[in-house]
Protein backbone atom coordinates (compact mmCIF):
# COMPACT_ATOMS: atom_id res chain seq x y z
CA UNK A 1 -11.01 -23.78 -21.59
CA UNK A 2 -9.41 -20.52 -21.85
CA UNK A 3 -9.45 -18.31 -18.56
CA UNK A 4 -11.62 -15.30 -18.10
CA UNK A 5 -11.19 -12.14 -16.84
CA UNK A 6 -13.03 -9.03 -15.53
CA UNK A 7 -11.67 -5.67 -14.74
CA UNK A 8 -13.01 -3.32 -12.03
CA UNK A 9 -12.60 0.62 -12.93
CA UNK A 10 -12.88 3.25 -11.03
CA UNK A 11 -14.70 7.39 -11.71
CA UNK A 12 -11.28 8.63 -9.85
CA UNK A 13 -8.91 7.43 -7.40
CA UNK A 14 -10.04 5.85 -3.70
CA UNK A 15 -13.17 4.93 -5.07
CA UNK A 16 -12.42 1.57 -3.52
CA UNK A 17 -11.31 -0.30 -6.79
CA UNK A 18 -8.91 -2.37 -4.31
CA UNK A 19 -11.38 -2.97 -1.93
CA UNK A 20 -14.08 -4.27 -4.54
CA UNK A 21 -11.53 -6.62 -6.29
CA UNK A 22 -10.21 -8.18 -2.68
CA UNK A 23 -14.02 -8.66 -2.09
CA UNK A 24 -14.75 -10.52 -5.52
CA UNK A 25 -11.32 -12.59 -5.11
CA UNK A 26 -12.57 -14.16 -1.57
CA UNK A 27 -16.03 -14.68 -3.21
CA UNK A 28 -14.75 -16.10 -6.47
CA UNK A 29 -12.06 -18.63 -4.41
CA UNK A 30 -15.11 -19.65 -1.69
CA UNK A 31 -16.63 -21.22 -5.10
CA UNK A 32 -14.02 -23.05 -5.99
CA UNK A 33 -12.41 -21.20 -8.72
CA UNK A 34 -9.11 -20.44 -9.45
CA UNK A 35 -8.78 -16.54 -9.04
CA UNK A 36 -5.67 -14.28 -9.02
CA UNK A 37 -5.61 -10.89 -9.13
CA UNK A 38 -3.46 -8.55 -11.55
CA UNK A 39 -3.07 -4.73 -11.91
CA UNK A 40 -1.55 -3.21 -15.23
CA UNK A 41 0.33 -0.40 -13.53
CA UNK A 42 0.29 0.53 -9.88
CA UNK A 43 1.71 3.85 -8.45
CA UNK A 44 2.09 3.48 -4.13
CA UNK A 45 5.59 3.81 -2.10
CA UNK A 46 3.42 0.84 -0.70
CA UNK A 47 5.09 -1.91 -1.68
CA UNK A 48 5.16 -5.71 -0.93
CA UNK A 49 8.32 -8.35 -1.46
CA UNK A 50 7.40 -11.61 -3.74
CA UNK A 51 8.17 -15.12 -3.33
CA UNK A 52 9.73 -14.85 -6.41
CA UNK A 53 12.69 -12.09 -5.12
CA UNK A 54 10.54 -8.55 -6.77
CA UNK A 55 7.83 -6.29 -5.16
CA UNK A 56 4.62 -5.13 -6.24
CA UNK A 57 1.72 -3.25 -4.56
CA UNK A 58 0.36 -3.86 -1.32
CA UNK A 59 -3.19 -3.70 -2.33
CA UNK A 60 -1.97 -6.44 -4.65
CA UNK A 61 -0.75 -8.73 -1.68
CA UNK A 62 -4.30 -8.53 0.20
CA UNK A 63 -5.77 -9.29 -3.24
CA UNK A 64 -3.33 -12.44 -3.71
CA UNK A 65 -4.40 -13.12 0.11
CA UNK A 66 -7.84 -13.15 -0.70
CA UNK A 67 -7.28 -15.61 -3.22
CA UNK A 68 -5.35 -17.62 -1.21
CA UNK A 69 -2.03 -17.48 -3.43
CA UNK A 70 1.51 -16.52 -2.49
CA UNK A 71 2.84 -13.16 -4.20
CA UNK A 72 3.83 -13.10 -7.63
CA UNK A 73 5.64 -9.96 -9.73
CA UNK A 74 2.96 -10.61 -12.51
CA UNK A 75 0.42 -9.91 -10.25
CA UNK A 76 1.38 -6.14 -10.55
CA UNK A 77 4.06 -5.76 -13.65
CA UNK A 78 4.50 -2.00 -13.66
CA UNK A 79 5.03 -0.54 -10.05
CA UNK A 80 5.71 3.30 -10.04
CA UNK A 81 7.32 4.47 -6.95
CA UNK A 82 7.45 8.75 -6.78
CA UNK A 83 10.58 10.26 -5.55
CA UNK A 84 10.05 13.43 -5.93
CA UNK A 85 6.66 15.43 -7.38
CA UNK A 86 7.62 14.95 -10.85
CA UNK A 87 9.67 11.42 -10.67
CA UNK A 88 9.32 7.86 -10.16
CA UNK A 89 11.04 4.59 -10.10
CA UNK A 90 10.08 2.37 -12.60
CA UNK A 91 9.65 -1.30 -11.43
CA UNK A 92 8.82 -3.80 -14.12
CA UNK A 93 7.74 -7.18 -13.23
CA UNK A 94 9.81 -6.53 -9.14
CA UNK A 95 12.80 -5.12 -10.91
CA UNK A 96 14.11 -1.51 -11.00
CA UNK A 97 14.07 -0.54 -14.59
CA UNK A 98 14.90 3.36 -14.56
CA UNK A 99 13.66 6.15 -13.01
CA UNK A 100 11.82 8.66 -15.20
CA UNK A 101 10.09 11.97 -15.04
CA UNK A 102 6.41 12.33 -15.63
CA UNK A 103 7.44 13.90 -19.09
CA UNK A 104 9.49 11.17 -19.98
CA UNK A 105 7.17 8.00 -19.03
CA UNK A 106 5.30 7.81 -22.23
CA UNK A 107 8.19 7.11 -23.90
CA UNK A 108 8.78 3.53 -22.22
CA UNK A 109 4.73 2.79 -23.24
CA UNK A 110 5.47 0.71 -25.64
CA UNK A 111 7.89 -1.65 -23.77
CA UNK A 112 5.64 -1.51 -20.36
CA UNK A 113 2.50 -2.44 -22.20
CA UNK A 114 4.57 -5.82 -23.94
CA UNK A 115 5.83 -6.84 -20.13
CA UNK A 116 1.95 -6.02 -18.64
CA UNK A 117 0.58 -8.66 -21.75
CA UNK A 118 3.42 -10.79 -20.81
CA UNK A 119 2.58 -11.08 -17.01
CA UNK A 120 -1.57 -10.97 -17.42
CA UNK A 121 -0.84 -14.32 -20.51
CA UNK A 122 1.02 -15.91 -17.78
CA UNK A 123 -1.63 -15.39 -15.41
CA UNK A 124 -4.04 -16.32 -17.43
CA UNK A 125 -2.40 -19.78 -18.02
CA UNK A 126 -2.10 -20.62 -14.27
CA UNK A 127 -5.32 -19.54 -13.29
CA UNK A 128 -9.25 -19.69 -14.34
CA UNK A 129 -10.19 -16.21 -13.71
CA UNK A 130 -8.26 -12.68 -12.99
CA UNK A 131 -9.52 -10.01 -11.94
CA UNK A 132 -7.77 -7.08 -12.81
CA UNK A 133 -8.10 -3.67 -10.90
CA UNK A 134 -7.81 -0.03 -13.03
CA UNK A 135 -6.11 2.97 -11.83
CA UNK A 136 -7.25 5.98 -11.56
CA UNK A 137 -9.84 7.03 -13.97
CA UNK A 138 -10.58 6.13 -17.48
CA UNK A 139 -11.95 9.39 -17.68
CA UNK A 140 -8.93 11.32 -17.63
CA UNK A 141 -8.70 11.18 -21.51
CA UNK A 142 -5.80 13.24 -21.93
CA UNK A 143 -3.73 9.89 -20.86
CA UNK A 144 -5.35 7.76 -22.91
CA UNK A 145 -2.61 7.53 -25.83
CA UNK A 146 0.16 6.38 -23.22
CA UNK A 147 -2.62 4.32 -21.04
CA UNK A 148 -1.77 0.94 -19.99
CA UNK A 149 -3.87 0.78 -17.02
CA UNK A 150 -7.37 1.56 -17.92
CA UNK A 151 -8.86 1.67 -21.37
CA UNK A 152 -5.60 0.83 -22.80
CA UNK A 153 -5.26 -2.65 -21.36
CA UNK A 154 -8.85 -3.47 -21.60
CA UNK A 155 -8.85 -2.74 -24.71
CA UNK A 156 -5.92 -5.02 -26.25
CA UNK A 157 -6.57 -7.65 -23.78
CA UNK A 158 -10.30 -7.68 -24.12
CA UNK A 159 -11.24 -7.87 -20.97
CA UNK A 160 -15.17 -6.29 -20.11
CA UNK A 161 -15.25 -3.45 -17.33
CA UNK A 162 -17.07 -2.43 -14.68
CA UNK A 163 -17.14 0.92 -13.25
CA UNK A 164 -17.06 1.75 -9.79
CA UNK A 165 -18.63 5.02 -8.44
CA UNK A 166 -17.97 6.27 -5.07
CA UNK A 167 -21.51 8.11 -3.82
CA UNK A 168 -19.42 8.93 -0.54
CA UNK A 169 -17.80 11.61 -2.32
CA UNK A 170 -21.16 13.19 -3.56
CA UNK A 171 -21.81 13.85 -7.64
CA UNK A 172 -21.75 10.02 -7.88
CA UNK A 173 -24.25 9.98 -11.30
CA UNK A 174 -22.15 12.88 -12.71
CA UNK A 175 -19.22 10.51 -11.81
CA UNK A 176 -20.51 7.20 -14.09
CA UNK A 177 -22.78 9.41 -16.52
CA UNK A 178 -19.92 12.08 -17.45
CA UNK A 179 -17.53 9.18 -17.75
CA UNK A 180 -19.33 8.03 -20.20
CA UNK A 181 -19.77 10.97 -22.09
CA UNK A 182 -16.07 11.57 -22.69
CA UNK A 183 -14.92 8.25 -23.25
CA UNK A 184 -14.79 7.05 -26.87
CA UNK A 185 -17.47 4.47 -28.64
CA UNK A 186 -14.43 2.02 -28.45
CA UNK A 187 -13.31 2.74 -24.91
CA UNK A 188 -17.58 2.76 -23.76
CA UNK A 189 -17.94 -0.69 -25.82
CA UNK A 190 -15.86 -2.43 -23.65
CA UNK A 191 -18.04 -1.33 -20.16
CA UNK A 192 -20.13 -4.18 -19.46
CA UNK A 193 -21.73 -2.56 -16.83
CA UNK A 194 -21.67 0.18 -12.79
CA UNK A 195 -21.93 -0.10 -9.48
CA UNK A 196 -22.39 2.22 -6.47
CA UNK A 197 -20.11 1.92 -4.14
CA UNK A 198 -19.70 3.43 -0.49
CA UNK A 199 -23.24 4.70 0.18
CA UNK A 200 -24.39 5.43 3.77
CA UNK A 201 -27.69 5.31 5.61
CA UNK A 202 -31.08 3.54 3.93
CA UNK A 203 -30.21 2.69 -0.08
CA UNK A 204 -33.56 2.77 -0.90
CA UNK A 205 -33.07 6.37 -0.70
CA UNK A 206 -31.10 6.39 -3.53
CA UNK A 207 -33.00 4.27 -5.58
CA UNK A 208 -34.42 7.01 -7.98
CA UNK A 209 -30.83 8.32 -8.82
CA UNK A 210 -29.29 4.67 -9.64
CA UNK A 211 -32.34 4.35 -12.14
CA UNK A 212 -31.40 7.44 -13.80
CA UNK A 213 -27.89 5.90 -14.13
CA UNK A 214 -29.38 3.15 -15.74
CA UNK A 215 -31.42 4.88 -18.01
CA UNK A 216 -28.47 7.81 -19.08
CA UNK A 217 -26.12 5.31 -19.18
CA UNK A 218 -28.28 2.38 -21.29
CA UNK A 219 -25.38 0.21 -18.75
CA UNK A 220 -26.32 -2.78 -16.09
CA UNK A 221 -26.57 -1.74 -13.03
CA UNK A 222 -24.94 -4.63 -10.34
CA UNK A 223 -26.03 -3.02 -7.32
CA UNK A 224 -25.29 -0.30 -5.18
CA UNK A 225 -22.99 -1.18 -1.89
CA UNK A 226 -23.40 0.12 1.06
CA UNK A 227 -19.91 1.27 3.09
CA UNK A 228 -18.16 -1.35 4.64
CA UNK A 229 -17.11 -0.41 8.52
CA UNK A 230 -14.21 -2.97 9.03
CA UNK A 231 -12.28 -1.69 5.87
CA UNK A 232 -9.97 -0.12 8.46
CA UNK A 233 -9.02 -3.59 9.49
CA UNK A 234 -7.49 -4.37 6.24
CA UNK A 235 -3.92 -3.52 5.39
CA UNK A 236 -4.13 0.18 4.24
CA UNK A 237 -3.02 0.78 0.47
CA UNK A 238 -2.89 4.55 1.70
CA UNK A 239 -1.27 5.90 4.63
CA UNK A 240 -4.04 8.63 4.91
CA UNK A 241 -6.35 5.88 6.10
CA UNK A 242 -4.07 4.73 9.13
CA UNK A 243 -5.30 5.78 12.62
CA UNK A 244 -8.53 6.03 11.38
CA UNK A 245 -10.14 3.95 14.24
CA UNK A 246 -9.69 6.73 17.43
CA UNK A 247 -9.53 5.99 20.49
CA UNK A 248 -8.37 8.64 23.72
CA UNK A 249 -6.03 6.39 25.68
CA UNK A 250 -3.56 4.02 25.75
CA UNK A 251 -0.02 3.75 24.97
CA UNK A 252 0.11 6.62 22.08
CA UNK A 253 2.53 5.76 19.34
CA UNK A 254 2.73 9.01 16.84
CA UNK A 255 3.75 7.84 13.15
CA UNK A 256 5.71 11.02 10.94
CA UNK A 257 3.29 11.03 7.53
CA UNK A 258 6.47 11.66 6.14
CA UNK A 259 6.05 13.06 1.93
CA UNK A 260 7.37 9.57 0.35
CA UNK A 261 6.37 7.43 3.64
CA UNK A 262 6.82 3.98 1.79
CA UNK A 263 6.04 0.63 3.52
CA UNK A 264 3.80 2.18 6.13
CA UNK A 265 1.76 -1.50 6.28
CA UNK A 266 4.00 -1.92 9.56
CA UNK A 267 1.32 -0.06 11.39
CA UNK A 268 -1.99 -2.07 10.79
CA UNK A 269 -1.44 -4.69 13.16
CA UNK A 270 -0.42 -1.87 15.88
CA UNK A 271 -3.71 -0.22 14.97
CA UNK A 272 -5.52 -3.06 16.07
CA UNK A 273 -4.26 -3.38 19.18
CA UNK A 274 -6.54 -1.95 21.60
CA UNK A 275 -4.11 -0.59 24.22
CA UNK A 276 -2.47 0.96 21.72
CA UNK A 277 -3.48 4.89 20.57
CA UNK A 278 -2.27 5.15 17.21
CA UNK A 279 -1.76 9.09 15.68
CA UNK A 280 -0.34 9.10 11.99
CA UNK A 281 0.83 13.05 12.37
CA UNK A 282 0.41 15.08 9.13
CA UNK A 283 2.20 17.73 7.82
CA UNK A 284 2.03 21.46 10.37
CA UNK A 285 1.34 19.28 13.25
CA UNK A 286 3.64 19.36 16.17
CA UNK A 287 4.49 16.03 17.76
CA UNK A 288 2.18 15.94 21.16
CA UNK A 289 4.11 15.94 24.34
CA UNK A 290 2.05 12.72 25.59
CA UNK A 291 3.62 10.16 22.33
CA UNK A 292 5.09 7.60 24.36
CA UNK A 293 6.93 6.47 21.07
CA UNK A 294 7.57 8.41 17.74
CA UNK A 295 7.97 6.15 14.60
CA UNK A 296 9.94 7.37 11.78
CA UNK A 297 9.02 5.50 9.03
CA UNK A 298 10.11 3.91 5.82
CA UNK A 299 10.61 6.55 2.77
CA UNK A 300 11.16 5.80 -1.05
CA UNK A 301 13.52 9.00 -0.72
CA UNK A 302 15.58 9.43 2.57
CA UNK A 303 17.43 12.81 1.91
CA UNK A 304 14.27 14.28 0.61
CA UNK A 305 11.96 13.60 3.49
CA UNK A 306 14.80 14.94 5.99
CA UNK A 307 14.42 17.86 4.29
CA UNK A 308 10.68 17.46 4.31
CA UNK A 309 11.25 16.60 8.55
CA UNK A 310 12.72 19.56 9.24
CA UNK A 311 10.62 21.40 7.71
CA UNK A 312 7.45 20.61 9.39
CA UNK A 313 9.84 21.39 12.89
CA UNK A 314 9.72 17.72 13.59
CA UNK A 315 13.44 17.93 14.08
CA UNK A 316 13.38 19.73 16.86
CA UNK A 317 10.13 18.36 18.42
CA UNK A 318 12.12 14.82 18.52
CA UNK A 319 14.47 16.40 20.43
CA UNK A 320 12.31 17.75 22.92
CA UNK A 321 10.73 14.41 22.74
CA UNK A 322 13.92 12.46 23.66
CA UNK A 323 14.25 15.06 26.28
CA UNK A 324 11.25 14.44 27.93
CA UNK A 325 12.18 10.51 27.99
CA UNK A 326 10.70 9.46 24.74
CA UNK A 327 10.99 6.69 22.70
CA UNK A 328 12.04 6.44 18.72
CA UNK A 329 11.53 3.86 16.18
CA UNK A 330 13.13 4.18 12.85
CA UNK A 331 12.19 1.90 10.28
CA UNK A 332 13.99 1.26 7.41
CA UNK A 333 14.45 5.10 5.79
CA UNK A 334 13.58 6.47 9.17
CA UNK A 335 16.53 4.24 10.44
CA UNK A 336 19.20 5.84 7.70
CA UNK A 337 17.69 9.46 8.55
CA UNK A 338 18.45 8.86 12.67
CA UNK A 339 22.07 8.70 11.44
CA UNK A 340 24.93 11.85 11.60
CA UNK A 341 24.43 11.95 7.93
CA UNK A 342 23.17 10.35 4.30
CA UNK A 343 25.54 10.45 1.48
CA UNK A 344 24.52 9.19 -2.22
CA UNK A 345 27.65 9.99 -4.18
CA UNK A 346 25.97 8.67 -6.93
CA UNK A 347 23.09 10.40 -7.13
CA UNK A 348 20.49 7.13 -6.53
CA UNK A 349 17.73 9.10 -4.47
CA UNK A 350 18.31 12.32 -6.51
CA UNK A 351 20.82 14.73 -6.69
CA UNK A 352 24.30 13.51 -5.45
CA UNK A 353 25.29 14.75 -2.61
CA UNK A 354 24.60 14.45 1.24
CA UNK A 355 22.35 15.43 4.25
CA UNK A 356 23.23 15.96 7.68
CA UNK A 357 21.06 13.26 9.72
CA UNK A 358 19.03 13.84 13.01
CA UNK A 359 22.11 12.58 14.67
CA UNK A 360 20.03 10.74 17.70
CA UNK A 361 21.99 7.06 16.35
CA UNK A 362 25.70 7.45 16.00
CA UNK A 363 26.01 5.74 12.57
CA UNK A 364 26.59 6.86 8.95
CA UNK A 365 24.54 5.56 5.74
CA UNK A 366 25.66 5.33 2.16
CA UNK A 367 23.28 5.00 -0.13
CA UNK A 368 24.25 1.87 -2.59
CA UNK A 369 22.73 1.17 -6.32
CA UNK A 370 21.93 -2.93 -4.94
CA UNK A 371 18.57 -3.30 -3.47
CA UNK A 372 17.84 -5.34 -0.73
CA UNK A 373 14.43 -7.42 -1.26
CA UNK A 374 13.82 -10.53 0.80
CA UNK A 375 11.55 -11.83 3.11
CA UNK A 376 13.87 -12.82 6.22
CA UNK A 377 13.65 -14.71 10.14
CA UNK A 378 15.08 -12.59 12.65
CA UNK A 379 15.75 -12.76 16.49
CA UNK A 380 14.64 -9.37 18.50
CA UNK A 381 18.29 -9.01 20.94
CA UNK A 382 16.54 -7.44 23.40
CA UNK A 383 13.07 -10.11 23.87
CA UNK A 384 15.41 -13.19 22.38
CA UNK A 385 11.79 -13.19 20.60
CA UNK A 386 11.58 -15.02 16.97
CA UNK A 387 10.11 -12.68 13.99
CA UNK A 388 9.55 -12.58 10.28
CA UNK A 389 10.03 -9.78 8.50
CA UNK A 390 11.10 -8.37 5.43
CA UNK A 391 13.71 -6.48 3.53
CA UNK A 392 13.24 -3.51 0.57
CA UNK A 393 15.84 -0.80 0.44
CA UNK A 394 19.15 0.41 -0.78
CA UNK A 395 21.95 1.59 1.58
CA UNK A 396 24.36 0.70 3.92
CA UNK A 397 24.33 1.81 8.01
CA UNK A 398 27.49 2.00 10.04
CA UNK A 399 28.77 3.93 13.08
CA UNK A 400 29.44 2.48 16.75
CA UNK A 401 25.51 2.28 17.32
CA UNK A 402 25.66 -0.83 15.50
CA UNK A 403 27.09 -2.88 18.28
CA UNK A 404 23.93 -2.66 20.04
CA UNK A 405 21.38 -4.44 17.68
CA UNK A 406 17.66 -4.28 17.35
CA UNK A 407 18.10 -8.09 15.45
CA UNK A 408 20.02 -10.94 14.51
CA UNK A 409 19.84 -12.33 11.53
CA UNK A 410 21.43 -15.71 10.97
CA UNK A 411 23.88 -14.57 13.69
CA UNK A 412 24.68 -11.26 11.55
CA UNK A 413 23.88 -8.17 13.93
CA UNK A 414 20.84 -5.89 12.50
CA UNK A 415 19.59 -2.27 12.83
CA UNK A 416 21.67 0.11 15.88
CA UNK A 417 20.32 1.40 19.36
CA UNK A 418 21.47 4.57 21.69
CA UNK A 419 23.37 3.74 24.59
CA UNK A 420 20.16 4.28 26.99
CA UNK A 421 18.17 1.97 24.44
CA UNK A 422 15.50 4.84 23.61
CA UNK A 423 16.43 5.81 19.84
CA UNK A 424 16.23 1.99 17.98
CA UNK A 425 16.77 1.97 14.46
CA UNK A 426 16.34 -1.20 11.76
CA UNK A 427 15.93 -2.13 8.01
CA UNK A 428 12.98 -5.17 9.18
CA UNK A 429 9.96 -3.93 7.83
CA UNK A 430 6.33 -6.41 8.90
CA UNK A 431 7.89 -7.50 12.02
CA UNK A 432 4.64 -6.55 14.05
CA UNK A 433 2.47 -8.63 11.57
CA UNK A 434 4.30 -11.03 13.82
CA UNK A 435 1.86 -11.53 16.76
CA UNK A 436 4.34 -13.19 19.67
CA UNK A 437 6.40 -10.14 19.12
CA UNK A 438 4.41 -8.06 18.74
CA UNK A 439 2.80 -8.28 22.39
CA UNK A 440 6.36 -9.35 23.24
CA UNK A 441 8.10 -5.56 22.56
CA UNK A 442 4.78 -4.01 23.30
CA UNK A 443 4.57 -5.05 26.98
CA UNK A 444 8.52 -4.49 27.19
CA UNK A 445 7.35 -0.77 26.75
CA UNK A 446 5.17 -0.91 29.04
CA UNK A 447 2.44 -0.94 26.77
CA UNK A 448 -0.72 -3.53 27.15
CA UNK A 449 -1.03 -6.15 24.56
CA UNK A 450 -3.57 -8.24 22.89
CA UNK A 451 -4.00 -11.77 22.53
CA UNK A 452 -4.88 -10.64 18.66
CA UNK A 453 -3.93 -12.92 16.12
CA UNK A 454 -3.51 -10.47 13.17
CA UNK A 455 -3.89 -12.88 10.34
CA UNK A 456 -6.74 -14.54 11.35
CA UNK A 457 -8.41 -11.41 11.50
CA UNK A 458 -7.54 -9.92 8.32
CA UNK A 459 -8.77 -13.53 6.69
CA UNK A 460 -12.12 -12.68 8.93
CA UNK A 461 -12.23 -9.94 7.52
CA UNK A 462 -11.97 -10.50 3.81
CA UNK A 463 -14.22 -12.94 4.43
CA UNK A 464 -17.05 -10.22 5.84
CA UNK A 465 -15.74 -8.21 2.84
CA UNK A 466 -17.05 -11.05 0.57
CA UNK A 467 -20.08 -11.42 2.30
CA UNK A 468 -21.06 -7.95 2.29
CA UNK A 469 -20.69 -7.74 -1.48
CA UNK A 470 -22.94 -11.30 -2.02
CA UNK A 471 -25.63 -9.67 0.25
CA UNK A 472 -25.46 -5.99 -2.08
CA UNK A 473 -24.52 -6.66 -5.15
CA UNK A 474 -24.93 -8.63 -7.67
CA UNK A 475 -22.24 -10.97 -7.64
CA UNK A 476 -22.99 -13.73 -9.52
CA UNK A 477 -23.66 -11.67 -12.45
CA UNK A 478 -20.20 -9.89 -11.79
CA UNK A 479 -18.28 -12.87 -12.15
CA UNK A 480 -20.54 -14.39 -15.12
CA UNK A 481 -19.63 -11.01 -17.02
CA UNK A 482 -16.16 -12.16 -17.36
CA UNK A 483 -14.82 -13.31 -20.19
């Protein structure tokens, strides 16, 4: 029996198309069936290492997680990472393939489109049903000749669709009625059916307005569901939705939102820690003088966001910081950009040339055309506390910093620290999804830490995610409309 498929689409972007697929995966594997998920084209900086040596989106990995399977490139076989406003890398089934400007994308449709049928045959062999998550919105139909990710996959794969609206963002029946009204009698033929997503308060309220849907629309209806409050417990596809959970105290760790902040999934198990006072920092906003410890995070373009750093005046706030006693953390990117400088002779990141680092870690980075993609033990020098972790990034650090290591890594000496042991820089991105050391380098801050067990909770919590879905919508008829 061949496998089926169903594809959720969204009215726009953040409507929760992620969310809802994660939800339907846990559902579909607590009856027994063989689920995977799969996304035509993803764009994040978000980005998650495979079993299989590639990367592919993090909302992706929670979906494969729901499922209960390890990661797989086919999962997610086009992966556009942005380097600059009008650029992207170009990752095709976890490989670098080029990096192209908006302009130029459309021209590599036609091979994208073979490698996305490739991957979504192969998933379909291995599997009983995928479930396949749109980008964007099918309604933006000046993309629809170079689409692979919405109408244009459904379309030559034949897979039905269901379209998410987001009520949270008001206009929801303009949302699902006006999609329909611009998409084309081919494109509206393969809709199977809507649902509400993201409502708050009594949903008998909105009764009335979900009928009207119906009735514009001539589409099923498969519920409307109502906003789901531990969705900040789930790894984070955007790094807007980090720190969402306040609280007023505790050991405050401030996180740069940096303009390509890439891997930023290092922070949802610190979020949950409840003596822990998480701020991501946006752009205009001075660092406060009570962060304990400033992260500098992971960036798909190093050179770029130190430009983008100094700009905000976050250059000279970390000094003042490091004045005052404060702590850095510089993970991967952030690491390179706590150098004396970042050279790409060959113009990798962007234009050759080089940038003159914050200077707070005596060591030098070259940026390198190999990437570095692995999932790797380490030992924590100063704990002696084992970790996983993971690696994704070009470059190479050196400079007499390195002789005091944040790691070890099959007795090869990773990441730098100051002499004083403030300023600590590494490559090892997921070590705090690691909960031993976790509370280990936590409490050697002085911070307080959790017994937390961060996996269990995020399974909890897909599991409450699939439960929340059975009891709104109609799930049962969701899966049934695959085929």
């Amino acid at each position: 029996m061949a496998a089926r498929a169903l594809m959720i689409q969204g009215t726009g972007s953040n409507v929760g198309k992620s969310m809802l697929v994660a939800g339907l995966c846990r559902a579909a594997k607590r009856r027994g069936i063989n689920v995977a998920p799969f996304k035509p084209q993803n764009m994040s900086n978000n980005a998650a290492v495979t079993e299989d040596g590639g990367e592919i989106g993090r909302a992706q990995a929670l979906q494969a997680l729901a499922c209960g399977k390890p990661l797989s490139v086919h999962m997610n076989p086009v992966l556009l990472k942005p380097e600059t406003d009008t650029g992207a890398q170009v990752v095709v089934q976890g490989q670098r393939l080029a990096t192209a400007e908006a302009k130029d994308y459309g021209r590599l449709r036609e091979t994208l489109i073979e490698k996305v049928m490739e991957s979504f045959a192969r998933l379909k062999s291995e599997n009983d049903l995928v479930l396949v998550e749109g980008a964007g919105s099918p309604a933006e139909i000046n993309l629809r000749p170079r689409d692979i990710a919405n109408m244009g996959f459904a379309c030559r794969a034949d897979v039905p669709v269901i379209l998410a609206g987001d009520i949270d963002r008001g206009g929801v029946i303009a949302q699902i009625v006006g999609s329909q009204a611009v998409l084309s009698d081919e494109d509206n033929a393969m809709i199977a059916g809507f649902l509400v997503n993201k409502f708050r308060g009594d949903v008998r309220l909105f009764e009335d307005g979900y009928a009207m849907i119906e009735e514009a629309t001539g589409w099923r209806g498969y519920g409307i569901l109502p906003y789901f409050r531990d969705a900040w417990r789930l790894p984070a596809e955007d790094a807007v939705e980090i720190g969402a959970e306040k609280r007023d105290a505790g050991f405050h760790i401030v996180c740069l939102a940096l303009s390509r902040i890439a891997n930023f999934d290092d922070l949802d198990p610190l979020e949950q820690e409840e003596g822990v006072r998480l701020t991501m920092l946006g752009p205009g906003r001075a660092i406060p003088g009570d962060a304990d410890l400033v992260i500098i995070p992971g960036t798909k373009s190093t050179r770029g966001d130190l430009e983008f750093l100094r700009m905000q005046g976050w250059d000279i706030d970390l000094l003042a910081h490091v004045r005052r006693g404060g702590r850095v953390l510089g993970i991967c990117g952030g690491y390179q950009m706590l150098g004396r400088v970042v050279r790409d002779p060959d113009g990798i990141e962007g234009p050759a040339g080089e940038t003159e680092g914050l200077g707070l870690l005596d060591i030098e980075t070259v940026m390198t055309p190999e990437k570095r993609l692995c999932e790797t033990g380490a030992i924590h020098v100063g704990s002696g506390q084992a970790f996983r972790g993971y690696e994704i990034h070009i470059g190479r650090s050196e400079g007499p910093d390195r002789a005091r290591p944040f790691a070890r890594i099959d007795g090869v000496d990773e990441g730098a620290a100051s002499p004083d042991g403030r300023i600590v820089g590494s490559y090892l991105h997921g070590m705090f999804r690691d909960d031993d050391f976790r509370a280990a380098w936590l409490r050697a801050l002085g911070a307080e830490a959790s017994e937390a067990r961060y996996g269990a909770v995020v399974e909890t919590v897909l599991d409450g995610l699939a439960d929340h879905m059975e009891a709104h919508l109609d799930v049962p008829g969701l899966l049934a409309a695959a085929r």
